[in-house]
N, C-alpha and C. Protein backbone atom coordinates (compact mmCIF):
# COMPACT_ATOMS: atom_id res chain seq x y z
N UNK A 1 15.48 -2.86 -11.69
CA UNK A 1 14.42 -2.95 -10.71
C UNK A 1 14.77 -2.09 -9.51
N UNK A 2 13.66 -1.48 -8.91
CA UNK A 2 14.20 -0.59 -8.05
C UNK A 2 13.10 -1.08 -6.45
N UNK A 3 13.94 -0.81 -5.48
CA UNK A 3 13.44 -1.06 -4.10
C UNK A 3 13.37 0.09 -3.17
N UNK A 4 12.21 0.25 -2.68
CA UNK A 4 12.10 1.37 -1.79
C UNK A 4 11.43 0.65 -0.38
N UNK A 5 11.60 1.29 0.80
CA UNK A 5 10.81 1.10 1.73
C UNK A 5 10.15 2.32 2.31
N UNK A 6 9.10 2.60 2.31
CA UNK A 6 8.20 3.70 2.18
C UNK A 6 7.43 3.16 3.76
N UNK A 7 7.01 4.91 4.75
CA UNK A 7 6.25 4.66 6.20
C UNK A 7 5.32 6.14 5.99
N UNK A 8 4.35 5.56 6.12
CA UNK A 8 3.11 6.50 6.29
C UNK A 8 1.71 6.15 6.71
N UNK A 9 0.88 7.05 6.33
CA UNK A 9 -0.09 7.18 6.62
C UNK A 9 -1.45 6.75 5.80
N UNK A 10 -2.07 5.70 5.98
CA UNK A 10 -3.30 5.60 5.25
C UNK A 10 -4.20 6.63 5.32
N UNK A 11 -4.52 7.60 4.41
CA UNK A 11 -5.05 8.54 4.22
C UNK A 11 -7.26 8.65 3.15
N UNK A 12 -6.96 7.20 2.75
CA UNK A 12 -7.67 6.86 1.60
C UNK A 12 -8.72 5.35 2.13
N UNK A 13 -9.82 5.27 1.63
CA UNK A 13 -10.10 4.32 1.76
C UNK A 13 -9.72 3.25 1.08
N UNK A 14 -9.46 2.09 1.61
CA UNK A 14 -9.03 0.87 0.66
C UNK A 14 -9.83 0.40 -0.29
N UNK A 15 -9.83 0.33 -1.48
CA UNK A 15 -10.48 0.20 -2.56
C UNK A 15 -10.19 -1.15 -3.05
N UNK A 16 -10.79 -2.30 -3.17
CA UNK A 16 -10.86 -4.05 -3.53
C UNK A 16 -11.30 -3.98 -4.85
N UNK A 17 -10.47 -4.93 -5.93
CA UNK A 17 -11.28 -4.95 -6.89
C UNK A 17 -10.66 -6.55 -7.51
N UNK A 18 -11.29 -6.95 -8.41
CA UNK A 18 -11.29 -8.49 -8.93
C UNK A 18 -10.66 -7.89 -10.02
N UNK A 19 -9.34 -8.82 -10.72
CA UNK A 19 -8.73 -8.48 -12.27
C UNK A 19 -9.01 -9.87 -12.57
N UNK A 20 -9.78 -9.37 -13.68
CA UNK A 20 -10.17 -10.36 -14.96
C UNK A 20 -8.91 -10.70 -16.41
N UNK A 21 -8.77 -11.63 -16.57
CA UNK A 21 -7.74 -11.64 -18.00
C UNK A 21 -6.46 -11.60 -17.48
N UNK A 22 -5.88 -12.18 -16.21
CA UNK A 22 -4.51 -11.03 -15.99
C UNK A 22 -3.90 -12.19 -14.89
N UNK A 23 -2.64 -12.33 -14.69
CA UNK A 23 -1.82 -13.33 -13.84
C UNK A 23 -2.24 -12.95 -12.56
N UNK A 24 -2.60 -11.79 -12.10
CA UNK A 24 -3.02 -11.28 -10.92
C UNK A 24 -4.81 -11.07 -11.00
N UNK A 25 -5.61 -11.59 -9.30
CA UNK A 25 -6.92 -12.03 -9.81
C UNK A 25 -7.15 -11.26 -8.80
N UNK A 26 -6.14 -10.11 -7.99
CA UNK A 26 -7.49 -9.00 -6.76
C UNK A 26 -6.14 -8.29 -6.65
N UNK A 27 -6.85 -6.92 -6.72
CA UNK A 27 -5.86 -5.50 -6.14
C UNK A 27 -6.65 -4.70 -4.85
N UNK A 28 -5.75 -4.16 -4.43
CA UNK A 28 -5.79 -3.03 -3.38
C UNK A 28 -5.57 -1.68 -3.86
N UNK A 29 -6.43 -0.92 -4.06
CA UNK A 29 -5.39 0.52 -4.05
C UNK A 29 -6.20 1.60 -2.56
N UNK A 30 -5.12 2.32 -1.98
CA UNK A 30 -4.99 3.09 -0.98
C UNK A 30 -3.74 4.16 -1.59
N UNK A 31 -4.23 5.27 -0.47
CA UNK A 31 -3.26 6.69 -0.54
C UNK A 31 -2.93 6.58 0.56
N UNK A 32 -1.43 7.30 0.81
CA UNK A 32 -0.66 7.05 2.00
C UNK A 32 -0.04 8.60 1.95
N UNK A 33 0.21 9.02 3.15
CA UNK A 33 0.38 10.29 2.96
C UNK A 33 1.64 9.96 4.04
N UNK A 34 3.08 10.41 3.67
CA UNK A 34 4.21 10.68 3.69
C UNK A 34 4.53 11.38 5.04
N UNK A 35 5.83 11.16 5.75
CA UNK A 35 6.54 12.08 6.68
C UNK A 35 6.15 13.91 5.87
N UNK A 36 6.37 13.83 4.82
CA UNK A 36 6.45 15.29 4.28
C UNK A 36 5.86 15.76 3.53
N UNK A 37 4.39 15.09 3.84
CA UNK A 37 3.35 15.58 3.30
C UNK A 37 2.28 15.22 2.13
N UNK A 38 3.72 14.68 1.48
CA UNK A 38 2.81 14.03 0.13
C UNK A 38 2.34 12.80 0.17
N UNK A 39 1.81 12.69 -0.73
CA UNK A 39 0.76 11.60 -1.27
C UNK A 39 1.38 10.46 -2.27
N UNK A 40 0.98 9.70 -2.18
CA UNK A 40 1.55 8.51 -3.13
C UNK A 40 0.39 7.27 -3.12
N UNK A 41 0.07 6.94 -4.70
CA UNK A 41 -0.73 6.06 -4.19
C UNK A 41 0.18 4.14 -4.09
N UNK A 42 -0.64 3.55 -3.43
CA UNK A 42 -0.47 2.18 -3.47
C UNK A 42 -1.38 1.40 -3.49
N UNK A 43 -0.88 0.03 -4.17
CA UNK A 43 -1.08 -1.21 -4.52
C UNK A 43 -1.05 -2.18 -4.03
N UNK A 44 -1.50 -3.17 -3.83
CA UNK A 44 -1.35 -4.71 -3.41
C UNK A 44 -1.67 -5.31 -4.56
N UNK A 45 -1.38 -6.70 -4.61
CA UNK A 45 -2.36 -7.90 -5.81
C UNK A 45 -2.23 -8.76 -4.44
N UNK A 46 -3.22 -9.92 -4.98
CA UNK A 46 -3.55 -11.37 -4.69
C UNK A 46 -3.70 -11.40 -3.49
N UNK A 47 -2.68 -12.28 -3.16
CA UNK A 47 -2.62 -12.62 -1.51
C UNK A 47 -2.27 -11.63 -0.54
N UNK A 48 -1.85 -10.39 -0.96
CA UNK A 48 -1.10 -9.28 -0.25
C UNK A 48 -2.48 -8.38 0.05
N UNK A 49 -3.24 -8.39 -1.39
CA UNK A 49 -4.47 -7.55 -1.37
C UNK A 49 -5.33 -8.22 -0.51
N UNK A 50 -5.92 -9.38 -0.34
CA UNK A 50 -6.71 -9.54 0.39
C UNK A 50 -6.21 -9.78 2.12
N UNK A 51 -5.03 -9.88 2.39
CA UNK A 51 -4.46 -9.35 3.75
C UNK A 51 -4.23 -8.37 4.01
N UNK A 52 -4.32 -7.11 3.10
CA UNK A 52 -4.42 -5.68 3.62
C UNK A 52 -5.92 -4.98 3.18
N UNK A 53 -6.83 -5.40 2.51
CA UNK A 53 -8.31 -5.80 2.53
C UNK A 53 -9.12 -5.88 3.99
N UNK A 54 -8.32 -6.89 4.33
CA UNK A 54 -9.29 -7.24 5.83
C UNK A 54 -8.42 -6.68 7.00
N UNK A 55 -7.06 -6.09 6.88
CA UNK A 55 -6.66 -5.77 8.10
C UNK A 55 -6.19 -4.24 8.06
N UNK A 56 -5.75 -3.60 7.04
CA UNK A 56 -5.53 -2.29 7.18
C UNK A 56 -6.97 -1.10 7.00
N UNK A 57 -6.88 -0.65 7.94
CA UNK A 57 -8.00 0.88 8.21
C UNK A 57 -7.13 2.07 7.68
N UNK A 58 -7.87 2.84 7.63
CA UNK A 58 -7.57 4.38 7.73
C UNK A 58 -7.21 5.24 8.49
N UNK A 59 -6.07 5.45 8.34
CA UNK A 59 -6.00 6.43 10.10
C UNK A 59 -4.51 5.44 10.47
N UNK A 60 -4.33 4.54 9.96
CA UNK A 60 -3.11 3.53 10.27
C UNK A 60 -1.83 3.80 9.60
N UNK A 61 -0.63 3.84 10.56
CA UNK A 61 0.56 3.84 10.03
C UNK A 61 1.23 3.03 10.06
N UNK A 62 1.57 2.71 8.75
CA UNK A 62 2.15 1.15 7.85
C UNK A 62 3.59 1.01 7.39
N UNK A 63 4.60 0.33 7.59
CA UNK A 63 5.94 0.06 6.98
C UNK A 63 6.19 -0.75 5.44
N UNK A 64 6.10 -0.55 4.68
CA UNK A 64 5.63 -1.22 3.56
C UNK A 64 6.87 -1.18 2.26
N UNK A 65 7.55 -2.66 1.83
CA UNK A 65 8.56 -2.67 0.73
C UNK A 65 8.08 -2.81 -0.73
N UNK A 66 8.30 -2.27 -1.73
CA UNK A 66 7.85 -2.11 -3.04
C UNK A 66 8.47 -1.63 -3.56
N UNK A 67 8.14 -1.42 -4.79
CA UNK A 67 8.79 -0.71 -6.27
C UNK A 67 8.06 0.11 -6.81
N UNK A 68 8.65 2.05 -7.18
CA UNK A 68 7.93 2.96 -7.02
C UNK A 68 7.51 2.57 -8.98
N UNK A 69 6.94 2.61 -9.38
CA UNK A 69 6.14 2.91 -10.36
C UNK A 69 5.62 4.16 -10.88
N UNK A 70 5.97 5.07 -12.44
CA UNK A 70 5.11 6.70 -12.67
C UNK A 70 4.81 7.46 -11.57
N UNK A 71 5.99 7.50 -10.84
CA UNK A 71 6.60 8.61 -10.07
C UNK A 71 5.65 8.42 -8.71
N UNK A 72 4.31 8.23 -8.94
CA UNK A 72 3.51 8.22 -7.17
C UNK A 72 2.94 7.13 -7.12
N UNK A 73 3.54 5.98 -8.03
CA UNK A 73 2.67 4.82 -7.67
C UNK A 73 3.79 4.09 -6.85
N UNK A 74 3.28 3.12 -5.97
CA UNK A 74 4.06 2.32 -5.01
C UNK A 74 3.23 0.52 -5.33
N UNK A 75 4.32 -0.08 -5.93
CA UNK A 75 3.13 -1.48 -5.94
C UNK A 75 3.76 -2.42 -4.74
N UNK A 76 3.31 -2.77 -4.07
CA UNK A 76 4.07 -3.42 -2.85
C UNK A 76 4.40 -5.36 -2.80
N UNK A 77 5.60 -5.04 -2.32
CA UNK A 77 6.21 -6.55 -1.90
C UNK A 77 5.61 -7.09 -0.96
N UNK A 78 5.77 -6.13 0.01
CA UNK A 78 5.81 -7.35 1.67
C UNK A 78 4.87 -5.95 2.58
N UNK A 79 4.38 -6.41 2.88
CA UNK A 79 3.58 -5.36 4.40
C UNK A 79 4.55 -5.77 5.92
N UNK A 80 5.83 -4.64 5.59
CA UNK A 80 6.91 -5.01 6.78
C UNK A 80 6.13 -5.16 8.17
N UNK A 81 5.20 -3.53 8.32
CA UNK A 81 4.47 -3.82 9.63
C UNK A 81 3.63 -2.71 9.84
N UNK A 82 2.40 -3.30 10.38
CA UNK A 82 1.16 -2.13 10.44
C UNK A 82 1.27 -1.95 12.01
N UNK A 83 0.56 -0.84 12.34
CA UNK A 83 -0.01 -0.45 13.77
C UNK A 83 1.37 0.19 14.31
N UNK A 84 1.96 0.94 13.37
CA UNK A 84 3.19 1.26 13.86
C UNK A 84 2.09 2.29 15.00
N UNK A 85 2.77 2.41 16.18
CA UNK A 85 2.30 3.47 17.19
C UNK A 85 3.04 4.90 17.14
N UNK A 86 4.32 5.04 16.90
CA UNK A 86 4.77 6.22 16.44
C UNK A 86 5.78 6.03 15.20
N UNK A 87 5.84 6.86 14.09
CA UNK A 87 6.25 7.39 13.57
C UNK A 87 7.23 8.56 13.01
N UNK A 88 6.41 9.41 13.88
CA UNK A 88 7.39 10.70 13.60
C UNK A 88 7.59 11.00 14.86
């Protein structure tokens, strides 16, 4: 299992969706765009998704722990901390 802590940029609109058939019953996906440019997308489920659903915008820079997944996926643990004011 692997752990990363990843800080960037919401670049993407947050996208909500309901999973049917599946231990997990709501996802998040958003693009976050990197200190260096790139792109990576991310994930929430359940309870994580619908607290970054109603509180993360676009344009926001986020501290966020997860496990990288097929090289640009990020599925996330914990939302360390939004509204970071600076970054870089």
């Amino acid at each position: 299992m692997n752990i990363c802590f990843i800080m960037g940029k919401i670049v993407s609109n947050i996208e909500f969706k309901f999973i049917i058939k599946s231990k997990n019953y709501s996802i998040i996906i958003f693009k976050l765009e990197l200190r260096n440019k790139s792109i990576i997308q991310v994930k929430a489920y359940n309870e994580l998704a619908d607290f970054g659903y109603q509180n993360l915008k676009v344009g926001e820079k986020v501290f966020l722990q997860g496990m990288i997944c097929n090289n640009i996926d990020l599925n996330i643990d914990e939302l360390i901390c939004s509204k970071i004011q600076k970054i870089y």
